[in-house]
C-alpha atoms as a PDB file:
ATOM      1  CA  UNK A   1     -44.661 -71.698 -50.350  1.00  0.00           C
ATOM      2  CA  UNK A   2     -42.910 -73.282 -47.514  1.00  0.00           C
ATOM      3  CA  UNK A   3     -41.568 -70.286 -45.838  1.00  0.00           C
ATOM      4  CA  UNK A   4     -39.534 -72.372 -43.284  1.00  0.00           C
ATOM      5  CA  UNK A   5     -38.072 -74.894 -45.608  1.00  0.00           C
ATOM      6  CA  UNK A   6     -37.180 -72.037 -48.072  1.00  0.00           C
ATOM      7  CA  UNK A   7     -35.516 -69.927 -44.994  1.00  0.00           C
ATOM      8  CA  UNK A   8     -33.421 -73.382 -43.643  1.00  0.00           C
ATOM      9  CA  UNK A   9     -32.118 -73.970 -47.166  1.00  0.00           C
ATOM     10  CA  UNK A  10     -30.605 -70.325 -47.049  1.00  0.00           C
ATOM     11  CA  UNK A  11     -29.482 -70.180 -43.346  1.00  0.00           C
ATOM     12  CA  UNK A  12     -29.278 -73.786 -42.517  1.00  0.00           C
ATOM     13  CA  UNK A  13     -31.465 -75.712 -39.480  1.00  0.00           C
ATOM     14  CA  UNK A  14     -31.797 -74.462 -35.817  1.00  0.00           C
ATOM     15  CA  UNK A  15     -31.297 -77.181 -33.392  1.00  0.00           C
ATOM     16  CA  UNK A  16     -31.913 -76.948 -29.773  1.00  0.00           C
ATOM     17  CA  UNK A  17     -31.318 -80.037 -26.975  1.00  0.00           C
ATOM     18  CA  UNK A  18     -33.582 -79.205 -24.060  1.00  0.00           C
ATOM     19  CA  UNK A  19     -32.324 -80.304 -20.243  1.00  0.00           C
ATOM     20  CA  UNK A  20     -36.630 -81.776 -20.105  1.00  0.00           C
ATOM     21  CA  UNK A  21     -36.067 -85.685 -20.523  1.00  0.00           C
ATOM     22  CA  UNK A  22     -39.556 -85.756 -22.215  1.00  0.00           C
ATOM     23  CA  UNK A  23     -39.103 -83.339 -24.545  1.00  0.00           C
ATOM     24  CA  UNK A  24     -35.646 -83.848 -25.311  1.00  0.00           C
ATOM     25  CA  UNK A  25     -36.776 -87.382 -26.517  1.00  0.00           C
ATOM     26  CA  UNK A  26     -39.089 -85.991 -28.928  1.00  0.00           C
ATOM     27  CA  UNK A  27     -36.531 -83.672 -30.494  1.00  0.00           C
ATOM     28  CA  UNK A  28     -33.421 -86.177 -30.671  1.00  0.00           C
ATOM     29  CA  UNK A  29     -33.627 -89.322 -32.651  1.00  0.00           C
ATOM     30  CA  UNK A  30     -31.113 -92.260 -32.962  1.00  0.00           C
ATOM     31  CA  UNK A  31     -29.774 -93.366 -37.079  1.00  0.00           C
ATOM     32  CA  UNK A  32     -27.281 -95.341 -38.077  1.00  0.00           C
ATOM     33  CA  UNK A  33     -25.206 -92.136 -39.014  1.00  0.00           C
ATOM     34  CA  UNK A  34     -25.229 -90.717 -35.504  1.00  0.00           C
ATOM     35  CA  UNK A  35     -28.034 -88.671 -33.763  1.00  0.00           C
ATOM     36  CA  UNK A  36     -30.271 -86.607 -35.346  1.00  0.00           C
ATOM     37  CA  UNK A  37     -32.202 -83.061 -34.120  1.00  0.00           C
ATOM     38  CA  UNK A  38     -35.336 -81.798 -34.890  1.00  0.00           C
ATOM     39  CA  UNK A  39     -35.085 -78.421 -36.571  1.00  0.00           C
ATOM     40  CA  UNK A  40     -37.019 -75.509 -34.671  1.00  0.00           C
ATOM     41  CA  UNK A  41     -37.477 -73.890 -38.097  1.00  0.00           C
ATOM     42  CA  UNK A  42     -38.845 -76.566 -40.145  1.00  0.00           C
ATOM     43  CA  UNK A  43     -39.477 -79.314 -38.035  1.00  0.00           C
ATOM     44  CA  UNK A  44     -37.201 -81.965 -39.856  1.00  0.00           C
ATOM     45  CA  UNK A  45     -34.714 -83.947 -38.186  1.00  0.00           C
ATOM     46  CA  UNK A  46     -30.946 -82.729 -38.946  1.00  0.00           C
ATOM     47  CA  UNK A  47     -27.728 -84.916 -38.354  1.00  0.00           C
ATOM     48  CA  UNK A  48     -24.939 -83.516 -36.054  1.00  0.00           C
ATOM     49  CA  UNK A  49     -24.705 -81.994 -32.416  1.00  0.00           C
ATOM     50  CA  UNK A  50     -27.237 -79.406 -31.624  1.00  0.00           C
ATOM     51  CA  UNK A  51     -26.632 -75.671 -31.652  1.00  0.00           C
ATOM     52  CA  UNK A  52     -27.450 -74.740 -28.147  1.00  0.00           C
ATOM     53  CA  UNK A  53     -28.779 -76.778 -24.804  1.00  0.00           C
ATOM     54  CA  UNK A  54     -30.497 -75.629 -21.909  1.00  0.00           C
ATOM     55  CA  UNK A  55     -33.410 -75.497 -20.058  1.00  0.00           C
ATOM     56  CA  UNK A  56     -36.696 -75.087 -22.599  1.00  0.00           C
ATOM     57  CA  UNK A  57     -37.688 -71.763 -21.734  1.00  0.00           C
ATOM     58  CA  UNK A  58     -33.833 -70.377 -23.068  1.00  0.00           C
ATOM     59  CA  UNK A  59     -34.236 -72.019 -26.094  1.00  0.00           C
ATOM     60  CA  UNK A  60     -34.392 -69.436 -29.021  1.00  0.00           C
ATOM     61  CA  UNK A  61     -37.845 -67.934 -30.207  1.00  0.00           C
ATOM     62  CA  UNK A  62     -37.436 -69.302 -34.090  1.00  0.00           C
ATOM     63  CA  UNK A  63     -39.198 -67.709 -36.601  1.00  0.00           C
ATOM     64  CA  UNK A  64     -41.290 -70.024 -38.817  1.00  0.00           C
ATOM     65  CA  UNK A  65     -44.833 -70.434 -40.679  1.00  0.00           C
ATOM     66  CA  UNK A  66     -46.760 -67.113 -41.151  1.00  0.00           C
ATOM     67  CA  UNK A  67     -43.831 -65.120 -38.959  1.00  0.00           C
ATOM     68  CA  UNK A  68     -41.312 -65.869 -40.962  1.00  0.00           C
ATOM     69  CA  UNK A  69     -43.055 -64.786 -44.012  1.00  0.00           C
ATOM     70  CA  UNK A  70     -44.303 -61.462 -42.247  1.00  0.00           C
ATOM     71  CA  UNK A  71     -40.471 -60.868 -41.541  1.00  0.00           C
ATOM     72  CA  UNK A  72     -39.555 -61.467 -45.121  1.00  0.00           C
ATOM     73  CA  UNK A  73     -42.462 -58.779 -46.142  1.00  0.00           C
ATOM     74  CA  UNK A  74     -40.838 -56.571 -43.513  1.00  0.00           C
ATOM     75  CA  UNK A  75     -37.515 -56.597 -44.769  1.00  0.00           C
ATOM     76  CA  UNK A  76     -39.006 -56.161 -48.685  1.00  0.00           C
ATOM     77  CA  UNK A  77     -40.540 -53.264 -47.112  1.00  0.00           C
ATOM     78  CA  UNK A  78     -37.268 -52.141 -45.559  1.00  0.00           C
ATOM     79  CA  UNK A  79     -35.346 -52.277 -48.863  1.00  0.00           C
ATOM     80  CA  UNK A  80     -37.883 -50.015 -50.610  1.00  0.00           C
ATOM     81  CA  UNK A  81     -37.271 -47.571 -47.523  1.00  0.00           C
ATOM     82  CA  UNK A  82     -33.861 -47.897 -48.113  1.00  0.00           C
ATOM     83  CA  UNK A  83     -34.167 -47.466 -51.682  1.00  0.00           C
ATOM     84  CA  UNK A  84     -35.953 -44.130 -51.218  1.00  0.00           C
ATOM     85  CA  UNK A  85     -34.216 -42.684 -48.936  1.00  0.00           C
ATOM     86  CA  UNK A  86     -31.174 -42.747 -50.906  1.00  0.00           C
ATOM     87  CA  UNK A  87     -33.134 -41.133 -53.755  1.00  0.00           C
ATOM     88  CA  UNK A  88     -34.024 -38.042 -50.947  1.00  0.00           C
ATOM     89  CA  UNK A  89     -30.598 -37.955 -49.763  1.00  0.00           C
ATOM     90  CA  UNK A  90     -28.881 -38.128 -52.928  1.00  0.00           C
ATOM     91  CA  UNK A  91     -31.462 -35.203 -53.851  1.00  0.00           C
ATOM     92  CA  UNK A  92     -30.062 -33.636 -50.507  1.00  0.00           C
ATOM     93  CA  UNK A  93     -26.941 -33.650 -51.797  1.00  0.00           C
ATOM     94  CA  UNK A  94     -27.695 -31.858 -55.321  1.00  0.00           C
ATOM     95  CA  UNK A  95     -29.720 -28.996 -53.652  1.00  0.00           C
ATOM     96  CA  UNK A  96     -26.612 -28.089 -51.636  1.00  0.00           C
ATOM     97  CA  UNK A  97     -24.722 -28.820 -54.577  1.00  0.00           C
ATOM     98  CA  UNK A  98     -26.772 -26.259 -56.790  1.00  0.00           C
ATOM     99  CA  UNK A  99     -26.726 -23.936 -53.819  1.00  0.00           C
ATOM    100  CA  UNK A 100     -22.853 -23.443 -53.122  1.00  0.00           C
ATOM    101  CA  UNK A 101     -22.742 -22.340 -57.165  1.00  0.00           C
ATOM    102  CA  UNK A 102     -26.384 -20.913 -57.196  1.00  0.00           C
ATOM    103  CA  UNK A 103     -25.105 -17.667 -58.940  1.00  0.00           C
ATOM    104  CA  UNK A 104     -23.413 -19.092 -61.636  1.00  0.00           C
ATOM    105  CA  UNK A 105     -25.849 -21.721 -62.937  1.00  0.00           C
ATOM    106  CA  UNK A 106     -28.973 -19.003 -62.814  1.00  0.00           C
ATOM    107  CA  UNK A 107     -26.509 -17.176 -64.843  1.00  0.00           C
ATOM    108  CA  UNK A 108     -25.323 -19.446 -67.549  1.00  0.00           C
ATOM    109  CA  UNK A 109     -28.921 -20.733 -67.404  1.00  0.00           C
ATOM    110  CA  UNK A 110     -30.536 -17.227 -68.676  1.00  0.00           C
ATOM    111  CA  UNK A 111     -27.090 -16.824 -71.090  1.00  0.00           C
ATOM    112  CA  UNK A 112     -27.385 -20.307 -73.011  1.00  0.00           C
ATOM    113  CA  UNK A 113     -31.669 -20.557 -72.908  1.00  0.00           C
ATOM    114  CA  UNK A 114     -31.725 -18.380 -75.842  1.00  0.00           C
ATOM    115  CA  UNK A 115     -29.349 -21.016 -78.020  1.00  0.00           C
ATOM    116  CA  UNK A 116     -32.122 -23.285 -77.635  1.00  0.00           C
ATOM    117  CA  UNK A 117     -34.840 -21.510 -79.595  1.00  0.00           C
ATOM    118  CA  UNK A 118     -33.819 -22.381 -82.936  1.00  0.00           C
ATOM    119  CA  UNK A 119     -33.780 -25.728 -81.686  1.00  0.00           C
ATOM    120  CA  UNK A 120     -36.907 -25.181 -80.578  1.00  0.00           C
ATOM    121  CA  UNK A 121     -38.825 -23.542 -82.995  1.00  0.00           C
ATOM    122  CA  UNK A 122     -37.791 -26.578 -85.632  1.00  0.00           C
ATOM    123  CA  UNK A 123     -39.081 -29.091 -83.281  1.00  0.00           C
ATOM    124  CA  UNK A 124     -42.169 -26.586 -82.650  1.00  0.00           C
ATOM    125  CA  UNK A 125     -41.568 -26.767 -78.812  1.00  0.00           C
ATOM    126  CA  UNK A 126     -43.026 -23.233 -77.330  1.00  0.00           C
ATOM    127  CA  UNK A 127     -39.947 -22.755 -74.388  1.00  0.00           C
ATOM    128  CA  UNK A 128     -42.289 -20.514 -72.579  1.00  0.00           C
ATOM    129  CA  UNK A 129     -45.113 -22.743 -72.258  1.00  0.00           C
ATOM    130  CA  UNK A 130     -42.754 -25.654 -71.447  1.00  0.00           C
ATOM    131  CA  UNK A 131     -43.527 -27.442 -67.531  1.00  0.00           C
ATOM    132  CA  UNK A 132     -39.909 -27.880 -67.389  1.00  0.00           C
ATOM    133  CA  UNK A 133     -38.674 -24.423 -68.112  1.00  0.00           C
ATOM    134  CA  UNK A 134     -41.368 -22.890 -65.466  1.00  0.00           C
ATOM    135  CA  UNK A 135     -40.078 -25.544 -62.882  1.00  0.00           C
ATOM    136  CA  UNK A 136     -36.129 -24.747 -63.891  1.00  0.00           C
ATOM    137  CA  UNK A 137     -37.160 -20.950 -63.550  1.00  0.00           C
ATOM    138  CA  UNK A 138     -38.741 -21.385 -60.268  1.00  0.00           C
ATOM    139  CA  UNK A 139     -36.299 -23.351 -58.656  1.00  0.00           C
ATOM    140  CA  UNK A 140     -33.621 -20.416 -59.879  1.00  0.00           C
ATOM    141  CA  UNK A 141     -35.195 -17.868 -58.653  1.00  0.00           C
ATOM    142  CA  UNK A 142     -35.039 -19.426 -55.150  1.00  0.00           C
ATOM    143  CA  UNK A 143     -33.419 -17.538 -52.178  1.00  0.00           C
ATOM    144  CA  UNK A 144     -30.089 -19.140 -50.993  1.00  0.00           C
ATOM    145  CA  UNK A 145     -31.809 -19.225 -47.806  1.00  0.00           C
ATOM    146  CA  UNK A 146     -34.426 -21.027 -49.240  1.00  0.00           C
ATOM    147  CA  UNK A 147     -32.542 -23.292 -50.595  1.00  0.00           C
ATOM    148  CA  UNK A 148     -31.134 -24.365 -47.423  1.00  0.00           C
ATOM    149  CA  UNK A 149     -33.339 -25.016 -45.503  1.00  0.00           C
ATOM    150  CA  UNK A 150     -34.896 -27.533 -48.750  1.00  0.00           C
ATOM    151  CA  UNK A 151     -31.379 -29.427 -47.952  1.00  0.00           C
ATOM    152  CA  UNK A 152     -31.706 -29.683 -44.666  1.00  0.00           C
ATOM    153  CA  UNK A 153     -35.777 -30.989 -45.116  1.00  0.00           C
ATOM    154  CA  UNK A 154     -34.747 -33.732 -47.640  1.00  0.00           C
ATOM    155  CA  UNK A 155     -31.491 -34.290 -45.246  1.00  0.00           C
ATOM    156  CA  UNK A 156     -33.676 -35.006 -42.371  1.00  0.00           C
ATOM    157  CA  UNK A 157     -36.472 -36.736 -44.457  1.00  0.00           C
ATOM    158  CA  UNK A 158     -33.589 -39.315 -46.150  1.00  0.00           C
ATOM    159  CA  UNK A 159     -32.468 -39.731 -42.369  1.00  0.00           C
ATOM    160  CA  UNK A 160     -35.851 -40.994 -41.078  1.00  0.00           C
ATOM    161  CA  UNK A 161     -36.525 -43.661 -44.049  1.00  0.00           C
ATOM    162  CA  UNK A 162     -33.297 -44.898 -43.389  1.00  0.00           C
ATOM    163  CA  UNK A 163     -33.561 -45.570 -39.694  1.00  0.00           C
ATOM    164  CA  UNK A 164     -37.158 -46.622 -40.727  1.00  0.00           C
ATOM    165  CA  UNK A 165     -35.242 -49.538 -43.046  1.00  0.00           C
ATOM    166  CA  UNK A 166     -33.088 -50.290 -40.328  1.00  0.00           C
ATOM    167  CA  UNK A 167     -35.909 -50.541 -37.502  1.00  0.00           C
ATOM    168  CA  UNK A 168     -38.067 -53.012 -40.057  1.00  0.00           C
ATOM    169  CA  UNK A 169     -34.648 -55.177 -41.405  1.00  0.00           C
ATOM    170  CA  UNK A 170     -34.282 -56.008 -37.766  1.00  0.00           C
ATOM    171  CA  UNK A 171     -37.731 -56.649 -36.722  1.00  0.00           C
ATOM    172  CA  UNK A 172     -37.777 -54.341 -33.893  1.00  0.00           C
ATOM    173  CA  UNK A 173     -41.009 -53.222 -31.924  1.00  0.00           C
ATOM    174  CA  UNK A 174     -39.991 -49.651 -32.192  1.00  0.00           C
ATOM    175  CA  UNK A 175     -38.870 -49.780 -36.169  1.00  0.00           C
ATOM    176  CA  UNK A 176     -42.874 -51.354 -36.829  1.00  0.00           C
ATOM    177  CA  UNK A 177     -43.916 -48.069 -34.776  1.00  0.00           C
ATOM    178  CA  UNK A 178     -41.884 -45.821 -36.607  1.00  0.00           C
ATOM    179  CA  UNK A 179     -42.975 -47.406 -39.503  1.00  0.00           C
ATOM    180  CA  UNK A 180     -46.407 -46.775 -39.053  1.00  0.00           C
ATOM    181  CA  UNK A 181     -45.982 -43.150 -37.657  1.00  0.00           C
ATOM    182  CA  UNK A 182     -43.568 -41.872 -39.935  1.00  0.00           C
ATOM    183  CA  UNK A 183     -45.671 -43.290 -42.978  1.00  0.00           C
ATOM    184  CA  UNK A 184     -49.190 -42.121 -42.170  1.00  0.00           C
ATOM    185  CA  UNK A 185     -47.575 -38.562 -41.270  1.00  0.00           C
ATOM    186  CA  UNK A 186     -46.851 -38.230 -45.131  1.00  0.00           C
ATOM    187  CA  UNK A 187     -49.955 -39.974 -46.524  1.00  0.00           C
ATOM    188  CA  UNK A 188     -51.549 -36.558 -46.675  1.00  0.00           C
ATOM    189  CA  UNK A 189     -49.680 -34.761 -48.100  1.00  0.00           C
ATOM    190  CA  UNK A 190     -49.369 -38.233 -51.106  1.00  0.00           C
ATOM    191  CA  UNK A 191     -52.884 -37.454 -51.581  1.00  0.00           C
ATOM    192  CA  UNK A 192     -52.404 -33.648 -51.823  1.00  0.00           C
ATOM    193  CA  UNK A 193     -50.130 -34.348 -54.729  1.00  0.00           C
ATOM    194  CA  UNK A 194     -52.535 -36.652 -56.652  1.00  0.00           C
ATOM    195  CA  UNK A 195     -55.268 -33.934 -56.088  1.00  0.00           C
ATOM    196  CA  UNK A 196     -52.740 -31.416 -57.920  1.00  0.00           C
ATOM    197  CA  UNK A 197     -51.914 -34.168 -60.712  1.00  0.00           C
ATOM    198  CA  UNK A 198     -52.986 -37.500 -60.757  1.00  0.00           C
ATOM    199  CA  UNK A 199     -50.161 -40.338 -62.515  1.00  0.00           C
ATOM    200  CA  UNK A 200     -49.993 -43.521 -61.826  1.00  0.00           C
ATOM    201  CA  UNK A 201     -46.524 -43.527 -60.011  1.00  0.00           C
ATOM    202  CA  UNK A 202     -48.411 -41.279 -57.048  1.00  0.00           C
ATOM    203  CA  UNK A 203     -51.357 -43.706 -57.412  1.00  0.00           C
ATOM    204  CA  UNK A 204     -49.004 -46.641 -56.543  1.00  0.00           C
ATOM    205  CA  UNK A 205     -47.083 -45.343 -53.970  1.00  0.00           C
ATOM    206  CA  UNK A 206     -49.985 -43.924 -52.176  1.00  0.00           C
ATOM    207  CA  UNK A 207     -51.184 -47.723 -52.348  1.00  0.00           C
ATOM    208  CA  UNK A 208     -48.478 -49.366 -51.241  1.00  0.00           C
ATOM    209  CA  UNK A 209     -47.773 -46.966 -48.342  1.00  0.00           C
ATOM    210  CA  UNK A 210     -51.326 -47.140 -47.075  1.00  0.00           C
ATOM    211  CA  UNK A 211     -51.421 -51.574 -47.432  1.00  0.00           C
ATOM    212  CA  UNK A 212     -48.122 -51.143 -45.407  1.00  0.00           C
ATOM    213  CA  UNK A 213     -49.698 -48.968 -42.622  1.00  0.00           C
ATOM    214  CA  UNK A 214     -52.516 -51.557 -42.844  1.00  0.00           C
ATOM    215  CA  UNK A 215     -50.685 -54.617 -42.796  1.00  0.00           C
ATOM    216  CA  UNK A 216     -48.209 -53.822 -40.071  1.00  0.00           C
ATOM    217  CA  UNK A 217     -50.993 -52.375 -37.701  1.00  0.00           C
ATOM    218  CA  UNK A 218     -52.726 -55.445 -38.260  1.00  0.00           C
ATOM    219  CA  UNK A 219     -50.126 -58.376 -38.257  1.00  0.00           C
ATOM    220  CA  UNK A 220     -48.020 -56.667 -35.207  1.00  0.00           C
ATOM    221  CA  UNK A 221     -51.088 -56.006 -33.343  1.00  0.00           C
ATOM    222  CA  UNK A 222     -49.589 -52.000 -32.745  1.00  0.00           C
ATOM    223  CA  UNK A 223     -51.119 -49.907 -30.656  1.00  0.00           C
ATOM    224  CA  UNK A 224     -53.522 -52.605 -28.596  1.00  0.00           C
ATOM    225  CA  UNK A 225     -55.169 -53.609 -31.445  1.00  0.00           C
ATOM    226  CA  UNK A 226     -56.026 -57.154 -32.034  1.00  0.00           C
ATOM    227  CA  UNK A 227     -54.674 -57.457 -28.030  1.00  0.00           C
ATOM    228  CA  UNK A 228     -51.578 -55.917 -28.552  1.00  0.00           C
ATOM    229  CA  UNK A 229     -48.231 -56.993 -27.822  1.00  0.00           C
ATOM    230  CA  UNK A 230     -49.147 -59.396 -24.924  1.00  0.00           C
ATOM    231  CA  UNK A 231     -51.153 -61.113 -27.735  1.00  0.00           C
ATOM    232  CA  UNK A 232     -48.155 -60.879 -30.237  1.00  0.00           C
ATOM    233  CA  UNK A 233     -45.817 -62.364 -28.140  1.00  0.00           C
ATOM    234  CA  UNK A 234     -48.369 -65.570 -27.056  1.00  0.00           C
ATOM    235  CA  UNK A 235     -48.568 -65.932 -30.998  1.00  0.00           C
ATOM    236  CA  UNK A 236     -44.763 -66.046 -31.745  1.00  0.00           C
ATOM    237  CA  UNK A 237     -44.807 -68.354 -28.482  1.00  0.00           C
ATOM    238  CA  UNK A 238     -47.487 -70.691 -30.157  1.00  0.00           C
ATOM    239  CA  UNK A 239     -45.766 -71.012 -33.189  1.00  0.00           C
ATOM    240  CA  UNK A 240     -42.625 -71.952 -31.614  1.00  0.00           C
ATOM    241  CA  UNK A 241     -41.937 -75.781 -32.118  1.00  0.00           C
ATOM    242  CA  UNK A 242     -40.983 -76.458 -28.445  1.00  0.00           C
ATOM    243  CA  UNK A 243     -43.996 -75.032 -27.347  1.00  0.00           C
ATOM    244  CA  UNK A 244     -45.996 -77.384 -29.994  1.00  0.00           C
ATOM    245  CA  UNK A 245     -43.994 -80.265 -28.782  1.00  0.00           C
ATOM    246  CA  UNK A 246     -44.544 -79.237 -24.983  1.00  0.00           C
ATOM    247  CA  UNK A 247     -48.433 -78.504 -25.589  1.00  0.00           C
ATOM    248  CA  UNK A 248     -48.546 -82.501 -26.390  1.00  0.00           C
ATOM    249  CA  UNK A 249     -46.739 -83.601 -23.921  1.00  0.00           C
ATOM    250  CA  UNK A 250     -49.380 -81.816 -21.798  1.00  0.00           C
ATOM    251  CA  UNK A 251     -51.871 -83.711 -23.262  1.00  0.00           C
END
């Protein structure tokens, strides 16, 4: 896939007139419906006045080839942060929910649970073996206190995965540290979970979370690995096209 093509067909070209007389020739080109640009994204000439002028070295950093695909992976990345921290927020929300009338659903529970048995006993479903009953008990028999501070946890756990999304969406240097931090931090206790029962939701979460570690330490070069950021920002340099077009001038 042609990552800059695909991303100029959404957001339209990204032209640039440098002041350089050189260069400026080898981005501008003469037709007989006007002049034409070179695109800094994809390369192909554009009709129409350019978007910006000035020297070469204020000319927008355009993302294009391999960085514009690792931003689209961020961003995929973001929206699954996104995505579950609305799930931990929204289960924020129904803990204090459950506490403010704590009292009166451990009540009704204990009054209506005996309804059920008939029910039960037809379908041959043992109540007091069920998972779910032990879990409903256990979660009933919870202090208000308790109870909480489990809000406030998941309220503060939604919080970082959304300013997690928001860091990656916008393809800041911090976001891709937070990223990494805040995910490895919880890997543990992913693995702790699959050691107490294995499915294959934990399995592929605990996956995803560790190629996403992985792949941001690696591609972002955190922590001075792979040369760091002084070698991160010579690559987004390199792949720029008015540094490709200046390079062979050089030559």
């Amino acid at each position: 896939m042609n990552w800059s093509l695909r991303a100029c067909g959404r957001h339209g070209h990204v032209t640039y007139a440098p002041i350089e007389q050189p260069l400026r020739d080898r981005l501008r080109a003469e037709t007989a419906l006007g002049e034409a640009w070179r695109c800094l994204r994809c390369g192909d000439f554009t009709l129409g006045e350019p978007h910006g002028s000035g020297p070469a070295e204020d000319a927008p950093i355009v993302l294009r080839g391999h960085a514009l695909r690792d931003a689209t992976i961020l961003r995929l990345l973001a929206v699954f942060r996104w995505a579950k921290g609305l799930l931990v927020l929204g289960a924020a929300y129904g803990v204090w929910r459950f506490r403010a009338h704590h009292d009166a659903v451990n009540r009704a529970f204990h009054e209506d649970l005996p309804l059920l048995q008939p029910l039960a006993d037809k379908l041959g479903w043992h109540l007091e073996d069920s998972g779910v009953l032990h879990t409903l008990r256990t979660v009933l028999a919870a202090e208000t206190r308790t109870l909480t501070w489990i809000g406030l946890g998941l309220l503060v756990f939604g919080a970082l995965l959304m300013t997690e999304g928001v860091g990656l969406w916008l393809l800041k240097r911090w976001g891709e540290y937070f990223a990494v931090v805040a995910t490895s931090l919880f890997i543990p206790v992913e693995i702790y979970e699959i050691v107490e029962k294995v499915t294959w939701l934990r399995i592929v979460i605990l996956l995803i979370n560790i190629a996403a570690v992985l792949y941001i330490l690696l591609s972002k070069r955190l922590f001075g690995l792979r040369g760091g950021q002084a070698a991160y920002e010579a690559e987004r340099h390199e792949a720029s096209l008015l540094e490709v077009e200046a390079s062979a001038l050089a030559q």
